[in-house]
PDB file of N, CA and C in Angstrom:
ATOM      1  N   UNK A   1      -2.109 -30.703  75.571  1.00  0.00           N
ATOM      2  CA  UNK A   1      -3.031 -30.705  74.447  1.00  0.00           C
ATOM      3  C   UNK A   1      -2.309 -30.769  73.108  1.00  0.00           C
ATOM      4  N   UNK A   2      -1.318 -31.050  73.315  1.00  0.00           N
ATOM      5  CA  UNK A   2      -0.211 -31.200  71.910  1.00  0.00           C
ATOM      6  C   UNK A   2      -0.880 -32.334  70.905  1.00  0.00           C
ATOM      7  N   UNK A   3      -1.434 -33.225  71.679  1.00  0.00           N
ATOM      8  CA  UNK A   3      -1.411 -34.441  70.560  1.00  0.00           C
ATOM      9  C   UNK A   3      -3.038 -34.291  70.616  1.00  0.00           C
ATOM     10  N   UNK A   4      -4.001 -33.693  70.961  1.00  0.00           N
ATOM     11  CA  UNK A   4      -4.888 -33.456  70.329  1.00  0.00           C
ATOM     12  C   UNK A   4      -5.276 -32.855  68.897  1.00  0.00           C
ATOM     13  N   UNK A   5      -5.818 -33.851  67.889  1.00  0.00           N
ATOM     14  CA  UNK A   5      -6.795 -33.528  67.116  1.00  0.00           C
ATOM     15  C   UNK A   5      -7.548 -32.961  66.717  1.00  0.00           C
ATOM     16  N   UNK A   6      -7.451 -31.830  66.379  1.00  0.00           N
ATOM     17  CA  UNK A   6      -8.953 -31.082  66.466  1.00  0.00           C
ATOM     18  C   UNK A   6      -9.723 -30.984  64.812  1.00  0.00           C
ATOM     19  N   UNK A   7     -10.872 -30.292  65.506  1.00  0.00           N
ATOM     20  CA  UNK A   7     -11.489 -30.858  63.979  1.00  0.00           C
ATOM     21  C   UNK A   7     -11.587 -29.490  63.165  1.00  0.00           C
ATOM     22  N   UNK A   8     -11.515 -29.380  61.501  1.00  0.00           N
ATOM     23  CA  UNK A   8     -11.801 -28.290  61.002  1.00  0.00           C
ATOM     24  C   UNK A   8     -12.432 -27.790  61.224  1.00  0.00           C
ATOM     25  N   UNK A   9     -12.675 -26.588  60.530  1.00  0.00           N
ATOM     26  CA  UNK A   9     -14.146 -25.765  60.703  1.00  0.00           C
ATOM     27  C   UNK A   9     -15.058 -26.266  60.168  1.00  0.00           C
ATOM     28  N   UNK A  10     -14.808 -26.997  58.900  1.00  0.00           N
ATOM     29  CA  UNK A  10     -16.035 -27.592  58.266  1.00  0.00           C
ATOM     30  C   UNK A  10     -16.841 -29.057  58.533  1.00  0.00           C
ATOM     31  N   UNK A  11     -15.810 -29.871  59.360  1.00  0.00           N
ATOM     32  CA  UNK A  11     -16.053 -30.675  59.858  1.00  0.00           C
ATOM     33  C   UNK A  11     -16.655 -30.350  61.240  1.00  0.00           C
ATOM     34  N   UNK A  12     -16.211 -29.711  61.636  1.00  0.00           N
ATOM     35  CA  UNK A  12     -17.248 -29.149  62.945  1.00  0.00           C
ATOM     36  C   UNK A  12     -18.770 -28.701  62.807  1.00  0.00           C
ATOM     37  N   UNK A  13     -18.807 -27.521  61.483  1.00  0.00           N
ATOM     38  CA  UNK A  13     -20.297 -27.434  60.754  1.00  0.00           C
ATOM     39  C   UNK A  13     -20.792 -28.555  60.464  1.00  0.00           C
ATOM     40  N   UNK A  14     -20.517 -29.623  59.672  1.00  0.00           N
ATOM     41  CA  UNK A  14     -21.020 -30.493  59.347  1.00  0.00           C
ATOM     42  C   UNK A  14     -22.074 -31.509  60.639  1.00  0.00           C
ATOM     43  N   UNK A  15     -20.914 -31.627  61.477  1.00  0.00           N
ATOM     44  CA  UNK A  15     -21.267 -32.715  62.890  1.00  0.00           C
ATOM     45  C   UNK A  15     -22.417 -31.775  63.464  1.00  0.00           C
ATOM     46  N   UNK A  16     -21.744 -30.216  63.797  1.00  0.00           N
ATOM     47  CA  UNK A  16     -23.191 -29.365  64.159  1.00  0.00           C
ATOM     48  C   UNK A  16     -24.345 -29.669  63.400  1.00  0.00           C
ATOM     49  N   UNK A  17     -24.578 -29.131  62.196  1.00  0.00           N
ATOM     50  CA  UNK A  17     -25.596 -29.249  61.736  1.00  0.00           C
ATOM     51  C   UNK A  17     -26.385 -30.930  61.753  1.00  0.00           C
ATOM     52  N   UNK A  18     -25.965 -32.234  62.088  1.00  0.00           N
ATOM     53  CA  UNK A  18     -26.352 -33.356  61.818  1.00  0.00           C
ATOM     54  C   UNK A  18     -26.829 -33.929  63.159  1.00  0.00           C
ATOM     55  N   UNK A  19     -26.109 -32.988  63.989  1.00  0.00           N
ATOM     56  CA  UNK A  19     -26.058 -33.107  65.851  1.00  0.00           C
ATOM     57  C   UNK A  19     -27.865 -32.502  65.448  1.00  0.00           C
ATOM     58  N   UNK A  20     -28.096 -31.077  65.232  1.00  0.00           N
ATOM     59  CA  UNK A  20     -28.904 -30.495  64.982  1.00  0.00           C
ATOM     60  C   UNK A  20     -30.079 -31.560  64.284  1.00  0.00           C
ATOM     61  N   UNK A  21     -29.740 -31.386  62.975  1.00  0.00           N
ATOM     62  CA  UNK A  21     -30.990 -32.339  62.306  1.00  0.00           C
ATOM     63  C   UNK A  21     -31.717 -34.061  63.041  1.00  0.00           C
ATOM     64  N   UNK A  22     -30.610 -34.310  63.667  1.00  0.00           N
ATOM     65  CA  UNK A  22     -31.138 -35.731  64.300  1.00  0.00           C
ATOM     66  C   UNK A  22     -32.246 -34.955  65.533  1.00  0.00           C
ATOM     67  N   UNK A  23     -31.761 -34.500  66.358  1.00  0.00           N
ATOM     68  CA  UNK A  23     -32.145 -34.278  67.206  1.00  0.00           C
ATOM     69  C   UNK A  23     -33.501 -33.592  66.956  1.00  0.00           C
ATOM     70  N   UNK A  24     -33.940 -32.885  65.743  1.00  0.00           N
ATOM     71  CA  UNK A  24     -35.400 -31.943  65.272  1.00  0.00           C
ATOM     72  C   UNK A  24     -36.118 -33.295  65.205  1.00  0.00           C
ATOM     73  N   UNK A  25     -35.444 -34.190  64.153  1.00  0.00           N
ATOM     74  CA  UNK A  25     -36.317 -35.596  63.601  1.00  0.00           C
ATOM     75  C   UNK A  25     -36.611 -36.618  64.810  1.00  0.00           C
ATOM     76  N   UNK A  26     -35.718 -36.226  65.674  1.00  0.00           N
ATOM     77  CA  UNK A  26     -36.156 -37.543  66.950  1.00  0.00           C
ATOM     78  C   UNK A  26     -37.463 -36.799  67.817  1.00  0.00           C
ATOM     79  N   UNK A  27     -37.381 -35.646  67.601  1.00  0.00           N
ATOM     80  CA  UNK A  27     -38.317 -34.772  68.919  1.00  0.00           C
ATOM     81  C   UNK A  27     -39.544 -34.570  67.582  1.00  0.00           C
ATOM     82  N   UNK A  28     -39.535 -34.697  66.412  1.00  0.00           N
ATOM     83  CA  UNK A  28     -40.798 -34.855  65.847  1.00  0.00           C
ATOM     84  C   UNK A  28     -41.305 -36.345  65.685  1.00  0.00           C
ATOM     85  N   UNK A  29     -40.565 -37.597  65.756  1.00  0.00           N
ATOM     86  CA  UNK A  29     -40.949 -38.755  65.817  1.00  0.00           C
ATOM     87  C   UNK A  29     -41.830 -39.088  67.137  1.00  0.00           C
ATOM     88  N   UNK A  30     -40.978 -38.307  68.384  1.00  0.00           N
ATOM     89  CA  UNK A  30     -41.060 -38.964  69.482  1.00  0.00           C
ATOM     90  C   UNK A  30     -42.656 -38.107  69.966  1.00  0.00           C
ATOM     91  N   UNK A  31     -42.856 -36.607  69.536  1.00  0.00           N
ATOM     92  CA  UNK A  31     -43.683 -35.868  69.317  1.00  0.00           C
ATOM     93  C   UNK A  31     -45.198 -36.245  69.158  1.00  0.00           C
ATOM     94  N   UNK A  32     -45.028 -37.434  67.372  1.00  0.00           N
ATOM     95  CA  UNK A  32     -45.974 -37.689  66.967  1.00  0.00           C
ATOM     96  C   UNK A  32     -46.527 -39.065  67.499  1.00  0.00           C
ATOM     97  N   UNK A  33     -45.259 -39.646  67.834  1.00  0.00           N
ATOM     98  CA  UNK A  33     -45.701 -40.917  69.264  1.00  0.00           C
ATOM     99  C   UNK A  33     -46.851 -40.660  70.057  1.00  0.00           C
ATOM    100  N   UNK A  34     -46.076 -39.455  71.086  1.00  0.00           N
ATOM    101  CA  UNK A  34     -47.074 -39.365  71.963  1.00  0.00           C
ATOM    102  C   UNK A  34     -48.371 -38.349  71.751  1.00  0.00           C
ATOM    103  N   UNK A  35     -48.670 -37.900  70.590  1.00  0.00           N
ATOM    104  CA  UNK A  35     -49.982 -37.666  70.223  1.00  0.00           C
ATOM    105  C   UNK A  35     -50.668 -38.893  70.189  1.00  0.00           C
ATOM    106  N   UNK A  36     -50.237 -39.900  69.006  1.00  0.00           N
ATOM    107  CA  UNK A  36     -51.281 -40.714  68.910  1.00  0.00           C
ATOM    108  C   UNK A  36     -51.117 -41.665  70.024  1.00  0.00           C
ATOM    109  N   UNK A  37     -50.639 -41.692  71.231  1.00  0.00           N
ATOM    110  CA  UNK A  37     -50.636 -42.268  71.913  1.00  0.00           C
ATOM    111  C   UNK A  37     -52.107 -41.429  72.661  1.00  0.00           C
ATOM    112  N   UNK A  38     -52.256 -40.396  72.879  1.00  0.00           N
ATOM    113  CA  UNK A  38     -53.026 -39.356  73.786  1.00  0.00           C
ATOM    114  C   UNK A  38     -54.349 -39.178  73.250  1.00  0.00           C
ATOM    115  N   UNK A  39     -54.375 -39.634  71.743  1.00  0.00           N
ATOM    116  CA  UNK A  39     -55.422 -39.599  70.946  1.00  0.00           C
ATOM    117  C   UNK A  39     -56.186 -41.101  71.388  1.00  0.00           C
ATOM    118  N   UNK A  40     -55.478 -42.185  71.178  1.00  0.00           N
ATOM    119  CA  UNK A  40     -55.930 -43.721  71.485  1.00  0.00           C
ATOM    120  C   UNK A  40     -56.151 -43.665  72.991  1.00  0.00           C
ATOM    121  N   UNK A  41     -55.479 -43.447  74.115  1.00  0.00           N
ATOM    122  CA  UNK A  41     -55.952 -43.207  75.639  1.00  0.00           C
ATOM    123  C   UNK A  41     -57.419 -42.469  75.175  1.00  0.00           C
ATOM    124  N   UNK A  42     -57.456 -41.341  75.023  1.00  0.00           N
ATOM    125  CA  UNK A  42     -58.631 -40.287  74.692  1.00  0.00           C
ATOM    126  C   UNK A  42     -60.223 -41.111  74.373  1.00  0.00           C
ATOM    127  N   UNK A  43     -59.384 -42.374  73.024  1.00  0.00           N
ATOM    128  CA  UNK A  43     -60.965 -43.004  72.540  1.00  0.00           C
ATOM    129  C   UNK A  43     -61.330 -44.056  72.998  1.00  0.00           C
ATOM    130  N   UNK A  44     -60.279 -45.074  73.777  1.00  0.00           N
ATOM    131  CA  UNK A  44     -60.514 -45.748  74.997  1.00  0.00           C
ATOM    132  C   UNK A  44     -61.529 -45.444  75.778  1.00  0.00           C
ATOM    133  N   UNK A  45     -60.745 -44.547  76.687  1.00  0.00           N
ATOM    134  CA  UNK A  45     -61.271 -44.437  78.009  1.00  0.00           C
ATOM    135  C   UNK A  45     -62.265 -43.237  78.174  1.00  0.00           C
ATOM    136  N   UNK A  46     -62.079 -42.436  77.107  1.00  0.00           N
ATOM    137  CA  UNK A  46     -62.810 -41.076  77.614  1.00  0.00           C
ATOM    138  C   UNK A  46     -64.320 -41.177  76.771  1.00  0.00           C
ATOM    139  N   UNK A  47     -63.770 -41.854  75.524  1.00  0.00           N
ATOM    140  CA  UNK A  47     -65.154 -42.400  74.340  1.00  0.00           C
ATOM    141  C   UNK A  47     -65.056 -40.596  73.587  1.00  0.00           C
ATOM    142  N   UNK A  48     -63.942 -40.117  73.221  1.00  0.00           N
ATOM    143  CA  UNK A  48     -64.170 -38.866  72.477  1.00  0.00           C
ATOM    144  C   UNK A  48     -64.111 -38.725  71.040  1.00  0.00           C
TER     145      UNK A  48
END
């Protein structure tokens, strides 16, 4: 492990926190997908 790289501390916070923020914004995109996906099935087929 000699010639490993490692990353600062702050560069590690940084990647954490962005690891973090993508991942909130993809699970609220992907979230609000499949609502209005469940909403449009719903007025289709169910007539609600």
């Amino acid at each position: 492990l000699k010639k490993v790289v490692w990353l600062t501390r702050r560069e590690a916070a940084y990647l954490t926190a962005l690891v973090l923020i993508v991942a909130i914004a993809v699970g609220l995109v992907l979230g609000a997908i499949d609502y209005g996906f469940t909403n449009l099935v719903d007025k289709l087929f169910i007539g609600r």
